[in-house]
C-alpha atoms as a PDB file:
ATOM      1  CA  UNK A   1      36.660  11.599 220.639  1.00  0.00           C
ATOM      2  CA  UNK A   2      35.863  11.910 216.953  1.00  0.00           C
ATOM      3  CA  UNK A   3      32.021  12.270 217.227  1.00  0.00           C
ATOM      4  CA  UNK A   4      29.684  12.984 220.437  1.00  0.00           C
ATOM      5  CA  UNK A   5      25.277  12.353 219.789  1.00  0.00           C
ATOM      6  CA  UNK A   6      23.103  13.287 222.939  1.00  0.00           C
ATOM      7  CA  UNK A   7      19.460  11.947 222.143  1.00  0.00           C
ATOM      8  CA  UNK A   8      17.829  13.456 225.554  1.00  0.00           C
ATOM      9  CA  UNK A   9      14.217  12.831 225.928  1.00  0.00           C
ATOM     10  CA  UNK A  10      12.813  15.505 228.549  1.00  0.00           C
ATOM     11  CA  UNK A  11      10.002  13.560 230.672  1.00  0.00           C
ATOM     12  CA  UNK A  12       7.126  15.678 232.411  1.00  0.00           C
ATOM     13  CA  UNK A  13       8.346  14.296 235.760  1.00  0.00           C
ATOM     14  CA  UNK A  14      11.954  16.263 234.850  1.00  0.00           C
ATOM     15  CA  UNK A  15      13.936  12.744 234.700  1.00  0.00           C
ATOM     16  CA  UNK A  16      15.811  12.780 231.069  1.00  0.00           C
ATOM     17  CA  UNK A  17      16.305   9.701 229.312  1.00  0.00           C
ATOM     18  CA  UNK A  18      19.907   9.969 227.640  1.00  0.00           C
ATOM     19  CA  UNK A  19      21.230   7.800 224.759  1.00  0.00           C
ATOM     20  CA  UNK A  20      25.192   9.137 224.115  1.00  0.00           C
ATOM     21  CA  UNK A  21      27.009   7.693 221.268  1.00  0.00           C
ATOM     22  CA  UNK A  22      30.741   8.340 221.540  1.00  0.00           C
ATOM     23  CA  UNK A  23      32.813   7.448 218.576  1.00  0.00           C
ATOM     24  CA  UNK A  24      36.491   7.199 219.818  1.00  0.00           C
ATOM     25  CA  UNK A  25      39.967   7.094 218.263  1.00  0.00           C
ATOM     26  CA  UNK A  26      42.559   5.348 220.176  1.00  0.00           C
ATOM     27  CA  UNK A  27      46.245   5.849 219.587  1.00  0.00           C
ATOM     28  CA  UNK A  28      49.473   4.583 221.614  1.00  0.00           C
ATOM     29  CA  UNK A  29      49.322   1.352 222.947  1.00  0.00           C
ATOM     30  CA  UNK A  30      47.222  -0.745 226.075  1.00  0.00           C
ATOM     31  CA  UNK A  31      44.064   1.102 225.816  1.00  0.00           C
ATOM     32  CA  UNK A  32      41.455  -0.775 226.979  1.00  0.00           C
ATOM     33  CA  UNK A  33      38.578   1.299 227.078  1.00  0.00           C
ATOM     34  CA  UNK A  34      36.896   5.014 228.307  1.00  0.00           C
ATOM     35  CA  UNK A  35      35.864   6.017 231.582  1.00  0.00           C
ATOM     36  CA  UNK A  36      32.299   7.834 231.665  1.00  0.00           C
ATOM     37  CA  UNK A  37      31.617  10.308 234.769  1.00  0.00           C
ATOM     38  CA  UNK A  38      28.150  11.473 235.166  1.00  0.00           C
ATOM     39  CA  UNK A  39      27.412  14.274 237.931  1.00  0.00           C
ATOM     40  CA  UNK A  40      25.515  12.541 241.096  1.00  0.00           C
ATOM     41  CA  UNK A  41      26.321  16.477 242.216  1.00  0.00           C
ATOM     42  CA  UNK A  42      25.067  19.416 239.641  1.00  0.00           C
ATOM     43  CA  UNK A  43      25.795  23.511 240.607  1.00  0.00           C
ATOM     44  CA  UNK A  44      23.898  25.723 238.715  1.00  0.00           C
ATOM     45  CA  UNK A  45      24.852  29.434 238.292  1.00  0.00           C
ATOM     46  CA  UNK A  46      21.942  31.935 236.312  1.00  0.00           C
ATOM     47  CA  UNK A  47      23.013  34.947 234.029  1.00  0.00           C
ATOM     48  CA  UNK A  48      21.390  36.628 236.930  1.00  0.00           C
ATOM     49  CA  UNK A  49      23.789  35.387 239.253  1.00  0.00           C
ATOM     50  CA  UNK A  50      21.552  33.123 241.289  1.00  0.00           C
ATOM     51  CA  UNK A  51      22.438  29.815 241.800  1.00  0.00           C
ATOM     52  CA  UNK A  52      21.272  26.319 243.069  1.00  0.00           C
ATOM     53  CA  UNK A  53      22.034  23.049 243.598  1.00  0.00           C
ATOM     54  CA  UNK A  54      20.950  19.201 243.197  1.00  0.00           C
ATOM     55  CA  UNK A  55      21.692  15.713 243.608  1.00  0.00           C
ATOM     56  CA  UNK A  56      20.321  13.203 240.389  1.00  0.00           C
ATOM     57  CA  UNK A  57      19.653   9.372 240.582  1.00  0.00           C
ATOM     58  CA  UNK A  58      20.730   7.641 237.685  1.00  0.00           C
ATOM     59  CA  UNK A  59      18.871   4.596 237.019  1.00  0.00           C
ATOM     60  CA  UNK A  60      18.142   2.016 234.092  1.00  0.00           C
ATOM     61  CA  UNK A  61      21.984   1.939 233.138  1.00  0.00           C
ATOM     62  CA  UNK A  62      22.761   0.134 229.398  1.00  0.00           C
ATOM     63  CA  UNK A  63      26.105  -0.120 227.694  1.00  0.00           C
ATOM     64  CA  UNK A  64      26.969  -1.639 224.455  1.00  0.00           C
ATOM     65  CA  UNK A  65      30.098  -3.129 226.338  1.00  0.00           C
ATOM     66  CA  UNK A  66      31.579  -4.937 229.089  1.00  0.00           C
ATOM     67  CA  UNK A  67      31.112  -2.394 231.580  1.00  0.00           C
ATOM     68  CA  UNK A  68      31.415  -1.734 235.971  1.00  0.00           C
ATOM     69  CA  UNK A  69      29.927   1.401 237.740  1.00  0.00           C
ATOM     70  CA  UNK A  70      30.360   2.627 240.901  1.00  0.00           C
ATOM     71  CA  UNK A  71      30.702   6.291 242.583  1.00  0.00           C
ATOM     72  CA  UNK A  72      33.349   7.995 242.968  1.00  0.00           C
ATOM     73  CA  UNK A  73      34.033  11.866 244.276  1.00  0.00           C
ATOM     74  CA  UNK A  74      29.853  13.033 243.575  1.00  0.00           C
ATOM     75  CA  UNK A  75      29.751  10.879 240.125  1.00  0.00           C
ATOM     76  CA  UNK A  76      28.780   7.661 238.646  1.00  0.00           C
ATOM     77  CA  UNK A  77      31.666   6.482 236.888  1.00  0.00           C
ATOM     78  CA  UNK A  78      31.121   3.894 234.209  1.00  0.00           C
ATOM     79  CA  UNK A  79      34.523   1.748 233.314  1.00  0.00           C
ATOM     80  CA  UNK A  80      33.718   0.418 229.592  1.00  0.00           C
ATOM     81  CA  UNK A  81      36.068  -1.654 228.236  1.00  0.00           C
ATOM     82  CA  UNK A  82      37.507  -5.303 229.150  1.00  0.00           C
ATOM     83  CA  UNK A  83      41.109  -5.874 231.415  1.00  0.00           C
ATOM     84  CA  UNK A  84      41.821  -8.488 228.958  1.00  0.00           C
ATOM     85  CA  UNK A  85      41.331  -6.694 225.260  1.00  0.00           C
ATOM     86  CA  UNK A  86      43.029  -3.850 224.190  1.00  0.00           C
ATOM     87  CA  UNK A  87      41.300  -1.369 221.558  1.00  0.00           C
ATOM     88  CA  UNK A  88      43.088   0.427 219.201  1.00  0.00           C
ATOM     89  CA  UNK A  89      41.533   2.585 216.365  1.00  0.00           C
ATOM     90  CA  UNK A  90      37.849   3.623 216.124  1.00  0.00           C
ATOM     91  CA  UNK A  91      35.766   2.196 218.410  1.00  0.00           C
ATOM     92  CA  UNK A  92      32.159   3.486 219.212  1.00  0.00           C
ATOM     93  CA  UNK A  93      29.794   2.917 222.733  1.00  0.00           C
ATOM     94  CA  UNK A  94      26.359   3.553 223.172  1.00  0.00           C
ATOM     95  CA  UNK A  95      25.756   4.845 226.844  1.00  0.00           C
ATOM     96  CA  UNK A  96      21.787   4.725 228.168  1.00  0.00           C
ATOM     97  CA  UNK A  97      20.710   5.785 231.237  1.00  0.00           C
ATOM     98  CA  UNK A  98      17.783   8.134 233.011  1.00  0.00           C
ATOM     99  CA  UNK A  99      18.322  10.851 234.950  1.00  0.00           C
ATOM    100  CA  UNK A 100      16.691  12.562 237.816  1.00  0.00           C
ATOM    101  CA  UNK A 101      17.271  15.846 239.013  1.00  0.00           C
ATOM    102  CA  UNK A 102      14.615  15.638 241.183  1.00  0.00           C
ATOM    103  CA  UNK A 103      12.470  18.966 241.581  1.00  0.00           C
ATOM    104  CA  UNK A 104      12.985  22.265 240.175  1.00  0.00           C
ATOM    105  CA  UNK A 105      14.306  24.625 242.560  1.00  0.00           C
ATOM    106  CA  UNK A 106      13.178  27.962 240.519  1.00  0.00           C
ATOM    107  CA  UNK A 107       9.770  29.611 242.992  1.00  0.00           C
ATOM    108  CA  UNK A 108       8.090  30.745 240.224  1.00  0.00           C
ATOM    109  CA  UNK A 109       9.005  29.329 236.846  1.00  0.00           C
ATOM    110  CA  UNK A 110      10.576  25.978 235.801  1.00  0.00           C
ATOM    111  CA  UNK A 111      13.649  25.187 234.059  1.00  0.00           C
ATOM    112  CA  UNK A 112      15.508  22.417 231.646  1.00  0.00           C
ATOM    113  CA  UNK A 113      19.478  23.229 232.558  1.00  0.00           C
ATOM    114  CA  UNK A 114      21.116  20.569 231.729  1.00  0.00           C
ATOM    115  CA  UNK A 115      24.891  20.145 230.932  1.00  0.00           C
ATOM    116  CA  UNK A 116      24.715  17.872 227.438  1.00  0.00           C
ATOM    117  CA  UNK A 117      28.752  17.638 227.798  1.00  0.00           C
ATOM    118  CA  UNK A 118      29.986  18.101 231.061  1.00  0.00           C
ATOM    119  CA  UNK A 119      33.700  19.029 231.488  1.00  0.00           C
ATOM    120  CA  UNK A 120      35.155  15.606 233.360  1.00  0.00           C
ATOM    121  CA  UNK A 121      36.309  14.370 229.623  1.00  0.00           C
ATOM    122  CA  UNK A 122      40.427  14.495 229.620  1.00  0.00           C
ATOM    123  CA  UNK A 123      40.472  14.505 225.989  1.00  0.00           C
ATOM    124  CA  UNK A 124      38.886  16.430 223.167  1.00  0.00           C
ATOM    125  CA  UNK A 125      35.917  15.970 221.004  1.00  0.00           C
ATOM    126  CA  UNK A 126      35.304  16.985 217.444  1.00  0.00           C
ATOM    127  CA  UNK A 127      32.300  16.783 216.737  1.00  0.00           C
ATOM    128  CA  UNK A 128      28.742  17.138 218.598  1.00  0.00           C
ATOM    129  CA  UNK A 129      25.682  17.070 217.886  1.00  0.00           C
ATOM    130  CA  UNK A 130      22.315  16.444 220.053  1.00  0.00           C
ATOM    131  CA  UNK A 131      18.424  16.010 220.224  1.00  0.00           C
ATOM    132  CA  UNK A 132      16.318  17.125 222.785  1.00  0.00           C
ATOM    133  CA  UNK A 133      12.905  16.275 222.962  1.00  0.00           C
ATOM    134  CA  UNK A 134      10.419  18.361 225.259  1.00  0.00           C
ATOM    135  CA  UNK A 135       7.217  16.662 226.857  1.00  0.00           C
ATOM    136  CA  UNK A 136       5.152  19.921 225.983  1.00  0.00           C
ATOM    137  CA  UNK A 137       5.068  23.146 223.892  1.00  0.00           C
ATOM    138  CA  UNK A 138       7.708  25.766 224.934  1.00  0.00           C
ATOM    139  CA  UNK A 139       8.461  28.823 224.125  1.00  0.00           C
ATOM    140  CA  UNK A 140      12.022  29.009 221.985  1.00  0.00           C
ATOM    141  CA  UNK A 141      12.754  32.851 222.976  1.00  0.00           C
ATOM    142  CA  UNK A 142      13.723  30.912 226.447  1.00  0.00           C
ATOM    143  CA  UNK A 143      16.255  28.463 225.007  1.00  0.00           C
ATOM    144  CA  UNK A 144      19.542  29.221 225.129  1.00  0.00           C
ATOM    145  CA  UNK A 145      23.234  27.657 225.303  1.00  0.00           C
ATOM    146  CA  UNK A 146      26.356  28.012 226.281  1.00  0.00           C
ATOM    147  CA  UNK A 147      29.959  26.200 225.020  1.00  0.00           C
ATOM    148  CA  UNK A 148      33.425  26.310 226.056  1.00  0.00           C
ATOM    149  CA  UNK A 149      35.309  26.606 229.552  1.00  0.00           C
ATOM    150  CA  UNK A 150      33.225  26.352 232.540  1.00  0.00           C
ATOM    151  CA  UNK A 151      32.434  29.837 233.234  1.00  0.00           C
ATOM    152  CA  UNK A 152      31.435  30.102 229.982  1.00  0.00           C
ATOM    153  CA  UNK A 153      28.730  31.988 228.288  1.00  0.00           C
ATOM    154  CA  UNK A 154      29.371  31.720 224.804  1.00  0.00           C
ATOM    155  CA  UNK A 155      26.345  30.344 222.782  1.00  0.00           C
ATOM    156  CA  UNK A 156      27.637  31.797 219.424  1.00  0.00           C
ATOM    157  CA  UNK A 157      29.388  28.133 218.186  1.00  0.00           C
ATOM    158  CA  UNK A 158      25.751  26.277 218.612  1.00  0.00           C
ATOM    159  CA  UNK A 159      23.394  25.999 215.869  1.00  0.00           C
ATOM    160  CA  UNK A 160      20.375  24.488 216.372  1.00  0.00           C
ATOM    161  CA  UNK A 161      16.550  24.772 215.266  1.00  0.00           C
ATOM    162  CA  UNK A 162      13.294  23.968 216.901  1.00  0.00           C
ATOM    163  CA  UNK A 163      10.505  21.967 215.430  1.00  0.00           C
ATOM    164  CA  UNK A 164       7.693  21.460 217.187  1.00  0.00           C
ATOM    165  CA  UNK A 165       8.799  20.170 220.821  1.00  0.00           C
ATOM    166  CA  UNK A 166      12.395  19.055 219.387  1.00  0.00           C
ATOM    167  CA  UNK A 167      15.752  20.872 219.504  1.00  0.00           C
ATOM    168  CA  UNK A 168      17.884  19.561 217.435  1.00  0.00           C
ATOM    169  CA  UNK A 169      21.567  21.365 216.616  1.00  0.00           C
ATOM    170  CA  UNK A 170      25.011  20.989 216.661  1.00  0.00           C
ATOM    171  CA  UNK A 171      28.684  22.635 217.890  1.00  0.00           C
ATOM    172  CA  UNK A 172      30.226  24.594 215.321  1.00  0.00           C
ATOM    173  CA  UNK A 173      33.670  23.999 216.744  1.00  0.00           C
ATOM    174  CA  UNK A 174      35.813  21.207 218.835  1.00  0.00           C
ATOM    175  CA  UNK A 175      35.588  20.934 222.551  1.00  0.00           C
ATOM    176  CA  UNK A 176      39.303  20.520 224.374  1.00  0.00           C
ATOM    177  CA  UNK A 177      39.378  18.536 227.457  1.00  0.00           C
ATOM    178  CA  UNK A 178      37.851  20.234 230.281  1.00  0.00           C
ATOM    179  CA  UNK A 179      35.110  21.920 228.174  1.00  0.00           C
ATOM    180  CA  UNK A 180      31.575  21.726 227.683  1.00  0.00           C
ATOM    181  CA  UNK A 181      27.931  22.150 225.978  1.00  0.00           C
ATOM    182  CA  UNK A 182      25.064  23.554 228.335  1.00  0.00           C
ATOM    183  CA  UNK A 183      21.475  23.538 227.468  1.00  0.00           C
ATOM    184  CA  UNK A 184      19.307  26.414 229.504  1.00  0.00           C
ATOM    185  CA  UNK A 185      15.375  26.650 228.966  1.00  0.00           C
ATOM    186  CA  UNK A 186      13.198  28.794 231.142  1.00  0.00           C
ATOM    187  CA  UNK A 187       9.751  26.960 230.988  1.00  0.00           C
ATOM    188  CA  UNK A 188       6.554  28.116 232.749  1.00  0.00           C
ATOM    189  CA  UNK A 189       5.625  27.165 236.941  1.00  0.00           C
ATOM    190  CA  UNK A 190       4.365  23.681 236.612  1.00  0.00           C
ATOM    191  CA  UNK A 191       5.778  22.769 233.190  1.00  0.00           C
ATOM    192  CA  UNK A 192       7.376  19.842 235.044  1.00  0.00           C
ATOM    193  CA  UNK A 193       4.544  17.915 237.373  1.00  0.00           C
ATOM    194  CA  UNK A 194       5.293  14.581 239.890  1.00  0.00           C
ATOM    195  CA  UNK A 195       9.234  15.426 240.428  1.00  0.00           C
ATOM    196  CA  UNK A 196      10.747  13.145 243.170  1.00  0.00           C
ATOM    197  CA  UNK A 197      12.399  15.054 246.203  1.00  0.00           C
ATOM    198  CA  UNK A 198      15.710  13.561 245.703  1.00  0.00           C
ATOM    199  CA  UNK A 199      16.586  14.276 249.331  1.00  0.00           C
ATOM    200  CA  UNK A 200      19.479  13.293 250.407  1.00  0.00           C
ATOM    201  CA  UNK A 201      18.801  10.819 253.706  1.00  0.00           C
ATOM    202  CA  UNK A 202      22.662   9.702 253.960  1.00  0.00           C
ATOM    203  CA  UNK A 203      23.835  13.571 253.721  1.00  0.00           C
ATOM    204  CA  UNK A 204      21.539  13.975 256.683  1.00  0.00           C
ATOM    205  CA  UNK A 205      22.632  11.006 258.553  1.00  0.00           C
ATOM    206  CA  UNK A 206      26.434  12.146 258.395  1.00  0.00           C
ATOM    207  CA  UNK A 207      25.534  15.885 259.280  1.00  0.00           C
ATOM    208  CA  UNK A 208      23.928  14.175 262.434  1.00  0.00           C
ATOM    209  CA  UNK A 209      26.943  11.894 263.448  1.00  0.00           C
ATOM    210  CA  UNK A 210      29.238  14.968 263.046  1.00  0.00           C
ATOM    211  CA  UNK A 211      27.306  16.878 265.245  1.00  0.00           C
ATOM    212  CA  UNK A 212      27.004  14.346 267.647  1.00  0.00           C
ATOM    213  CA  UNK A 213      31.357  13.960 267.417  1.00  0.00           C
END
């Protein structure tokens, strides 16, 4: 992947609308296109070593090309690309879709953590750079990142700036496969108002059965 954008607009509801545009190289021979996972599953582990979980909806899917989703292992998994065309060379998609984490689990703040490139790419990516737009003021002091492996906390290769309620910035260095770019911001109790429940009815109904067994 030669170039990565994230334009992320945070909505007060905590749903993010996401616009990725991924320019790609492709070398060798019979490539037809890039698979795109996006977590239906997210674990979150704090500097202070507490942790949570949630499940997203991902709704209001666009792609700039031929494309099938369906989910696979806890992700949506976008195929781009045509059976019958092969790519070579650069080649760029535009990805748009909203997504719902559902309510904050945090008792008595909020929070924006957010993985803005996840680790499921196989490949590497050169350059990124992203835009984050907040519904309301925040306070920067909170913001913070983190690059690299998935334990990582290493937010010395991100530069960004704040203007207003936008973050915009950049990685200072290339991301191997299996790497990524996480976005933390702690935000006030009730930053985020009229967040669906997200529960998880099917979970539930499998629990049941196996109890039942």
């Amino acid at each position: 992947i030669q170039s990565y954008d994230i334009n992320m607009v945070v909505n007060e509801n905590n749903t993010f609308d996401i616009t990725e545009t991924i320019a790609v190289n492709f070398t060798g021979q019979n490539k037809h296109g890039i698979f795109r996972k996006i977590p239906l599953k997210n674990s979150v582990t704090r500097l202070d070593g507490t942790e949570s979980n949630n499940r997203a909806k991902i709704s209001n899917i666009s792609v700039s090309d031929p494309y099938t989703a369906s989910n696979e292992n806890g992700y949506k998994v976008l195929k781009i690309g045509s059976s019958s065309e092969t790519v070579s060379g650069r080649r760029t998609y535009t990805i748009k879709y909203n997504y719902n984490i559902g309510k904050d689990p945090l008792k008595d703040a909020d929070e924006l953590y957010f993985n803005l490139i996840g680790d499921e790419w196989d490949t590497s990516i050169r350059k990124v750079t992203f835009t984050i737009t907040m519904p309301k003021a925040f306070d920067k002091s909170k913001l913070g990142f983190s690059s690299g492996n998935k334990t990582s906390t290493n937010s010395s290769n991100v530069d960004y700036t704040v203007i207003g309620n936008t973050i915009k910035g950049s990685l200072e260095t290339s991301l191997y496969a299996g790497q990524g770019l996480t976005v933390r911001l702690t935000l006030p109790e009730g930053y985020f108002v009229g967040a669906s429940s997200n529960f998880d009815y099917i979970m539930l109904l499998e629990i049941g059965i196996s109890i039942i067994f």
